[in-house]
PDB file of N, CA and C in Angstrom:
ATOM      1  N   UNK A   1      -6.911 -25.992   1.335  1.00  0.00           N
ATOM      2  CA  UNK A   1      -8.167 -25.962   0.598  1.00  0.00           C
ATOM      3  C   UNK A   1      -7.933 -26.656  -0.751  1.00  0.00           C
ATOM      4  N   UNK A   2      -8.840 -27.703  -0.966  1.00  0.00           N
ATOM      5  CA  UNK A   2      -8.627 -28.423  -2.646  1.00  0.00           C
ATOM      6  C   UNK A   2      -8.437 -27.123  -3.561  1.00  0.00           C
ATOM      7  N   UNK A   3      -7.803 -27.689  -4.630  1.00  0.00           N
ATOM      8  CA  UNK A   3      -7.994 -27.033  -5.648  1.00  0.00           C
ATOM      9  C   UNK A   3      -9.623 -26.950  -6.713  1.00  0.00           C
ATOM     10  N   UNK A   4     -10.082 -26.577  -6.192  1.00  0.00           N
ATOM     11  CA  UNK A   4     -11.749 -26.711  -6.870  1.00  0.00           C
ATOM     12  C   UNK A   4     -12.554 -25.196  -6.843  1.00  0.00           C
ATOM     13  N   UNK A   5     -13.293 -25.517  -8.305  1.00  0.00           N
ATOM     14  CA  UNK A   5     -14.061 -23.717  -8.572  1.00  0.00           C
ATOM     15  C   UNK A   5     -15.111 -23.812  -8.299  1.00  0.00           C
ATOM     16  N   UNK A   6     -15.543 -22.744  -7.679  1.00  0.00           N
ATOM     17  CA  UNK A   6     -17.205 -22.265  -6.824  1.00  0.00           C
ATOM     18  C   UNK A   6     -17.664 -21.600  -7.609  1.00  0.00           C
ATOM     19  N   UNK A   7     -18.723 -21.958  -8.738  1.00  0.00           N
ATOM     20  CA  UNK A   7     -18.816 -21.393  -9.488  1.00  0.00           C
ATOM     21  C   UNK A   7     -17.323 -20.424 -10.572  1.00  0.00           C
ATOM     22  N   UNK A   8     -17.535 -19.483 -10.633  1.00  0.00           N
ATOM     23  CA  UNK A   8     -16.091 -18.335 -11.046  1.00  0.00           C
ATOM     24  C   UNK A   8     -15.186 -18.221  -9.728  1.00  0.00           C
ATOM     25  N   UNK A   9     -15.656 -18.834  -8.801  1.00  0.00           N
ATOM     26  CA  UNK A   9     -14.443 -18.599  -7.704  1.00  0.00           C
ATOM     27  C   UNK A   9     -13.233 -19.643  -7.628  1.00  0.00           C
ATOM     28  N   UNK A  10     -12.439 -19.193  -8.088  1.00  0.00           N
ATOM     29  CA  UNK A  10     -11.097 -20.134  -7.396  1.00  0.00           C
ATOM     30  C   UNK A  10     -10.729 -20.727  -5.702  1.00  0.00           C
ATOM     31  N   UNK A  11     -11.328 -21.633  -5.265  1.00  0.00           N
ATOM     32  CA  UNK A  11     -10.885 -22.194  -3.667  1.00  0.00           C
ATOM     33  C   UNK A  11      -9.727 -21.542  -3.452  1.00  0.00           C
ATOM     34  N   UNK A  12      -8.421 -22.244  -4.103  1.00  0.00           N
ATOM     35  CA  UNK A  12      -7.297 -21.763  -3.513  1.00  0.00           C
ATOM     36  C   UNK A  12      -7.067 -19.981  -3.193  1.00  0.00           C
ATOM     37  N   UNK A  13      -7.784 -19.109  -4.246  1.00  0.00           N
ATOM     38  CA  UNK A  13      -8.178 -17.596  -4.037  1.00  0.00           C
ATOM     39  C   UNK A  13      -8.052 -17.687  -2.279  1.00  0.00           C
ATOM     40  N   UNK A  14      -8.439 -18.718  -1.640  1.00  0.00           N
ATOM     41  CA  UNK A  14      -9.001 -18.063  -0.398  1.00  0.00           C
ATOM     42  C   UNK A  14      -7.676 -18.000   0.622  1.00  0.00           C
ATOM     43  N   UNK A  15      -7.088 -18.890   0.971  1.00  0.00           N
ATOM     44  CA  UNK A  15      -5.864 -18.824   1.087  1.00  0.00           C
ATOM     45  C   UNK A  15      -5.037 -17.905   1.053  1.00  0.00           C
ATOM     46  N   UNK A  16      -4.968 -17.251  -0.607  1.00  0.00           N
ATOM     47  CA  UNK A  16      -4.433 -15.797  -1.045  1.00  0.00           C
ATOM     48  C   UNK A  16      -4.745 -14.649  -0.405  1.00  0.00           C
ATOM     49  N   UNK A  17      -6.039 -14.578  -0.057  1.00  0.00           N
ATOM     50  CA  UNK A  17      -6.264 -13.906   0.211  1.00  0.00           C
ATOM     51  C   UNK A  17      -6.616 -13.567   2.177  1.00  0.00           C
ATOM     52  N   UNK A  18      -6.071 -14.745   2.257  1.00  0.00           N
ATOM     53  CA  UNK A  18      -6.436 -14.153   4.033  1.00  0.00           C
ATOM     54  C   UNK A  18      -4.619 -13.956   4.516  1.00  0.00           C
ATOM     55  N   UNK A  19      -4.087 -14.875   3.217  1.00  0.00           N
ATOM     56  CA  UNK A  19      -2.328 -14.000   3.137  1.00  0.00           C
ATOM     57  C   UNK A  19      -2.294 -12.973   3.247  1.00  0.00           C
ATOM     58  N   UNK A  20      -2.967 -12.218   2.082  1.00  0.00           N
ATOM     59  CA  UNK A  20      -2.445 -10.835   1.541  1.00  0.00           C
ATOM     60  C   UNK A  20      -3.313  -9.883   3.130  1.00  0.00           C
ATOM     61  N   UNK A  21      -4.251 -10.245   3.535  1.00  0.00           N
ATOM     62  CA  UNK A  21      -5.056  -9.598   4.594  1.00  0.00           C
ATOM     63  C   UNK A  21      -3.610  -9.478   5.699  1.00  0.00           C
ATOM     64  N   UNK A  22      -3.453 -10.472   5.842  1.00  0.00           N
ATOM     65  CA  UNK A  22      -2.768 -10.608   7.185  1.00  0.00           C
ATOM     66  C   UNK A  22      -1.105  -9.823   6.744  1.00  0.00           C
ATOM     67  N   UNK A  23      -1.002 -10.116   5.598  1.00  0.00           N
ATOM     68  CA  UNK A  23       0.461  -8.999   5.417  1.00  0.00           C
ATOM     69  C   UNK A  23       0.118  -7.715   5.751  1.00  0.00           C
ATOM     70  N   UNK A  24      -0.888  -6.776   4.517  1.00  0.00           N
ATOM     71  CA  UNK A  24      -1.183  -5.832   4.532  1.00  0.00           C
ATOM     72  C   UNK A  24      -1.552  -4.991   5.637  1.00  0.00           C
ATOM     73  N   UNK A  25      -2.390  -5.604   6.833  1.00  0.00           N
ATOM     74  CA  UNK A  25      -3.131  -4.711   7.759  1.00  0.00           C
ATOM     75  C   UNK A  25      -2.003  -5.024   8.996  1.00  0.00           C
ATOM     76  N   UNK A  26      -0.929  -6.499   9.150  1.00  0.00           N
ATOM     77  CA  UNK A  26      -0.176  -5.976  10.362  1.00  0.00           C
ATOM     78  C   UNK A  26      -0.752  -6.987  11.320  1.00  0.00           C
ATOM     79  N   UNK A  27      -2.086  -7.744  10.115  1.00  0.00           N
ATOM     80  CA  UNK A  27      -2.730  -9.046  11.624  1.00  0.00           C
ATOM     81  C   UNK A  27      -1.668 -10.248  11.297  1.00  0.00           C
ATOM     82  N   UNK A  28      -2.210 -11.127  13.206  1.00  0.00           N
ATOM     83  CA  UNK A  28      -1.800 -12.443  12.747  1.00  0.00           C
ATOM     84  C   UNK A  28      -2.956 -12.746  12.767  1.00  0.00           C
ATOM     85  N   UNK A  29      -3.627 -14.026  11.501  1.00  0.00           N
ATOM     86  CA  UNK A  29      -4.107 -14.762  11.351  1.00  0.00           C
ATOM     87  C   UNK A  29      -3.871 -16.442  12.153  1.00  0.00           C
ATOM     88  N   UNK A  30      -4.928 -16.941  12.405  1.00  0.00           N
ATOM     89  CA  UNK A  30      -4.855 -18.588  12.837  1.00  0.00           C
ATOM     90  C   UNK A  30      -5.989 -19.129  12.550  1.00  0.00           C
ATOM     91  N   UNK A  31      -6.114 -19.715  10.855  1.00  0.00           N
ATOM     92  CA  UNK A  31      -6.784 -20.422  10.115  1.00  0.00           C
ATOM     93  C   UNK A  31      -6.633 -21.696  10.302  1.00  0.00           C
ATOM     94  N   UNK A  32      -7.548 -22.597  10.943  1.00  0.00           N
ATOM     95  CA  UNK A  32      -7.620 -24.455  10.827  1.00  0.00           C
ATOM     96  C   UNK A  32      -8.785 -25.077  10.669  1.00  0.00           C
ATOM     97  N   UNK A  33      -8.640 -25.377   9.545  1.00  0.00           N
ATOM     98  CA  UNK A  33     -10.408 -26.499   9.120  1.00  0.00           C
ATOM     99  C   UNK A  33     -10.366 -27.506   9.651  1.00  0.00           C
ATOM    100  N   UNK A  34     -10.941 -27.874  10.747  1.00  0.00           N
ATOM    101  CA  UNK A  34     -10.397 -28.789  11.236  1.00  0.00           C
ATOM    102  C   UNK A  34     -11.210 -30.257  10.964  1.00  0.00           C
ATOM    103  N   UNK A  35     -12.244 -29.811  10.514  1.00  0.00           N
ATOM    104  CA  UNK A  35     -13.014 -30.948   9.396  1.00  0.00           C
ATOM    105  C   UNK A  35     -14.143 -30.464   8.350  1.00  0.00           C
ATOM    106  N   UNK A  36     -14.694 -31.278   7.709  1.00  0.00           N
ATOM    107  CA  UNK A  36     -15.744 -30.782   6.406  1.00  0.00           C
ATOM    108  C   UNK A  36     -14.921 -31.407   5.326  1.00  0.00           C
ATOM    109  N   UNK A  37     -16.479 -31.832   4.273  1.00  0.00           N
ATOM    110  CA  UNK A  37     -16.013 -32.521   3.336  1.00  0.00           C
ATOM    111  C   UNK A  37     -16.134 -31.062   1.633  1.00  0.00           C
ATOM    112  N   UNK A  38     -17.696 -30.462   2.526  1.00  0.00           N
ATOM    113  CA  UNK A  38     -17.736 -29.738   1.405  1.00  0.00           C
ATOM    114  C   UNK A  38     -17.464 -28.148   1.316  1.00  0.00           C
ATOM    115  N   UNK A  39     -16.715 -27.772   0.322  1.00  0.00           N
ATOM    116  CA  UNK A  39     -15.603 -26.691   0.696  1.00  0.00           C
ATOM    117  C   UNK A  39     -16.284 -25.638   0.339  1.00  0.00           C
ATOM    118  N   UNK A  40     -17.518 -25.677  -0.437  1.00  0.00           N
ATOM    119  CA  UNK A  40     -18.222 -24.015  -0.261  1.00  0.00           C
ATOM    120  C   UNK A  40     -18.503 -23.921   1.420  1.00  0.00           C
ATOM    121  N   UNK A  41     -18.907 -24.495   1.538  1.00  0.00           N
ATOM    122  CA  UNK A  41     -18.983 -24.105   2.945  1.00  0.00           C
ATOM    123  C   UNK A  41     -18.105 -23.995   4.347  1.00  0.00           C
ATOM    124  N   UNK A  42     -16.700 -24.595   4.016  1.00  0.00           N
ATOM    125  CA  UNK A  42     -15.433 -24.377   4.612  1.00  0.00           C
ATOM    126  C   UNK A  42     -15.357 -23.185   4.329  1.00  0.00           C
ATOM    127  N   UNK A  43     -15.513 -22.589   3.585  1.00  0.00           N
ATOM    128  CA  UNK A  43     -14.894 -21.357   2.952  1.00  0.00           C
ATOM    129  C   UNK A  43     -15.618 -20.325   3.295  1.00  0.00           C
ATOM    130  N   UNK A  44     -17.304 -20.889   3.299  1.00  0.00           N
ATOM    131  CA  UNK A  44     -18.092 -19.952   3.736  1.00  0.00           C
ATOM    132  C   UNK A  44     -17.707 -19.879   5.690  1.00  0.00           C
ATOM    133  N   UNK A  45     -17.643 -21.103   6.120  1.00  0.00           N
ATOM    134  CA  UNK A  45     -17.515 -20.843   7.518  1.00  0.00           C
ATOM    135  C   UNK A  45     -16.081 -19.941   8.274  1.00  0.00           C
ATOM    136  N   UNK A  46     -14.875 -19.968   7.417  1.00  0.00           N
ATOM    137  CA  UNK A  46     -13.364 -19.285   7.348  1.00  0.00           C
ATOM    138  C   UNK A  46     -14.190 -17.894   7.383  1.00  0.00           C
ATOM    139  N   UNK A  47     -14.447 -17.409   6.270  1.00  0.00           N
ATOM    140  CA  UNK A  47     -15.000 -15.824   5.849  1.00  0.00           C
ATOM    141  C   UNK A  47     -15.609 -15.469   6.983  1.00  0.00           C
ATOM    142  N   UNK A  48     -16.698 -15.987   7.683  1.00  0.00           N
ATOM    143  CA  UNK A  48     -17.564 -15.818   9.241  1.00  0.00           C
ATOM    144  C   UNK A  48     -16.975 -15.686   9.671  1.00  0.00           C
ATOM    145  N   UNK A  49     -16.171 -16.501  10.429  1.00  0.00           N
ATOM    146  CA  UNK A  49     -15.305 -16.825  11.734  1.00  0.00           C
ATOM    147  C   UNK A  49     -14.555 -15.869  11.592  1.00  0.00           C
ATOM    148  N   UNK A  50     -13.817 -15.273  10.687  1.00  0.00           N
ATOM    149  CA  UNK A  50     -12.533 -14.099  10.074  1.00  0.00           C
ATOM    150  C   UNK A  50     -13.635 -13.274  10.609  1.00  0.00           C
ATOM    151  N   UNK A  51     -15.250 -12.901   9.952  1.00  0.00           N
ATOM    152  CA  UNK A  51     -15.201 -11.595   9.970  1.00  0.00           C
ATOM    153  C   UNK A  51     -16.385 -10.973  11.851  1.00  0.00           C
ATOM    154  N   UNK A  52     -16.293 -12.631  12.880  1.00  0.00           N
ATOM    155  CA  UNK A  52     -17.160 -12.137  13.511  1.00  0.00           C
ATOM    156  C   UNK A  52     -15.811 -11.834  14.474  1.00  0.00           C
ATOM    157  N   UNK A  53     -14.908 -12.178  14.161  1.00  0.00           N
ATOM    158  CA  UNK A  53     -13.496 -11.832  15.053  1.00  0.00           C
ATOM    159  C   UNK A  53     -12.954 -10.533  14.711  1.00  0.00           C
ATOM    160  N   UNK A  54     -13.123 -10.404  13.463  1.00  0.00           N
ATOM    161  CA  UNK A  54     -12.106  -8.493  13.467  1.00  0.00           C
ATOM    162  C   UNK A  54     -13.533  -7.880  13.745  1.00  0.00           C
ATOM    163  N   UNK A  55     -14.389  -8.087  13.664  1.00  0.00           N
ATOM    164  CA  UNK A  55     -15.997  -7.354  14.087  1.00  0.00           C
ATOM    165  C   UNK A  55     -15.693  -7.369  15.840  1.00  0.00           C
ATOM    166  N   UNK A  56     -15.253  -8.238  17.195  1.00  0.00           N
ATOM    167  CA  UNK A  56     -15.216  -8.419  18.148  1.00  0.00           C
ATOM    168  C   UNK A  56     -13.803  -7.086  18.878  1.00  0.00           C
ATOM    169  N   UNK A  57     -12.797  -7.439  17.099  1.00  0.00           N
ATOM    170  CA  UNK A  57     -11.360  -6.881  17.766  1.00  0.00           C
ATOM    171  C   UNK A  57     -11.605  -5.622  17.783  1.00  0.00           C
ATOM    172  N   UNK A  58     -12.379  -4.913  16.913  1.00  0.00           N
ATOM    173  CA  UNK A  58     -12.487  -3.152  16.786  1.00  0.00           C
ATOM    174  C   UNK A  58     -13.512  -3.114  17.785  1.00  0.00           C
ATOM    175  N   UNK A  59     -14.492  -3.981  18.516  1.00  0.00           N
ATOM    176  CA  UNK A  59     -15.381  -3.354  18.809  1.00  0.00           C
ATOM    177  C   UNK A  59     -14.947  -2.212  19.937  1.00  0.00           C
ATOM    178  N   UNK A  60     -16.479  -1.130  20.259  1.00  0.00           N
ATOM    179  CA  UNK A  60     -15.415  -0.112  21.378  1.00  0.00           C
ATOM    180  C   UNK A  60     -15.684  -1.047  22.774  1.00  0.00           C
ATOM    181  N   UNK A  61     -14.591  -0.643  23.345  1.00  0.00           N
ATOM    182  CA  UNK A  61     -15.199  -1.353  25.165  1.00  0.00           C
ATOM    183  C   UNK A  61     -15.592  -0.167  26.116  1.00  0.00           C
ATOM    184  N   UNK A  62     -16.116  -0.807  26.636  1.00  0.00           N
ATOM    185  CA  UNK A  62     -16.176   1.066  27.971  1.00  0.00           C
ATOM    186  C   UNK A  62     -15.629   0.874  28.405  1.00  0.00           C
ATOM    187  N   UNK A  63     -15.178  -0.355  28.744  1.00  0.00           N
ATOM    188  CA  UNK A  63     -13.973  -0.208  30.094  1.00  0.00           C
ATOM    189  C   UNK A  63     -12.540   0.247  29.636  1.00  0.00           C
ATOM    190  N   UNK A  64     -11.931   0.456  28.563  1.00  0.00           N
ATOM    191  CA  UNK A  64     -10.677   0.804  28.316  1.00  0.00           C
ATOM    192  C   UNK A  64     -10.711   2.224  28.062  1.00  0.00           C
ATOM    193  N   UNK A  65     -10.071   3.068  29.196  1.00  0.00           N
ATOM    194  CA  UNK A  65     -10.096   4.799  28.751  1.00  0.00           C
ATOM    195  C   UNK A  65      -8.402   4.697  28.298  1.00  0.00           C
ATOM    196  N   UNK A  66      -7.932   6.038  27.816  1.00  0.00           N
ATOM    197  CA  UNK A  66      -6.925   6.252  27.385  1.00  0.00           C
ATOM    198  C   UNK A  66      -6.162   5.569  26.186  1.00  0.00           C
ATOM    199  N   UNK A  67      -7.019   4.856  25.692  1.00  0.00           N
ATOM    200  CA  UNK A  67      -5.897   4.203  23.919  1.00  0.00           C
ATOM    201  C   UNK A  67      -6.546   4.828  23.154  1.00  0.00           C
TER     202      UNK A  67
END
């Protein structure tokens, strides 16, 4: 991610922070932009994609009894 501010947001922040996610909770992460020029919205599309996937990983299933 460039080094460039979103308003008060630091870009590179984002980076940091899907680090510190993926230390802390025990995930692996697999982050790739794989194109885009403009990075609020890289950043906005990373944050989605991150959060419609741990939204998919907790969801409950019916079909799995016993975990």
């Amino acid at each position: 991610i460039p080094k460039v501010k979103l308003g008060n947001y630091d870009a590179e922040m984002t980076e940091e922070f899907f680090r510190a996610v993926a230390m802390h909770s025990g995930l692996t992460l697999h982050i790739r932009v794989l194109c885009g020029r403009n990075v609020h919205h890289i950043i906005e599309a990373v944050f989605k994609a991150f959060a419609r996937a741990l939204s998919e990983a907790v969801a409950h299933d019916p079909r799995v009894h016993g975990v």
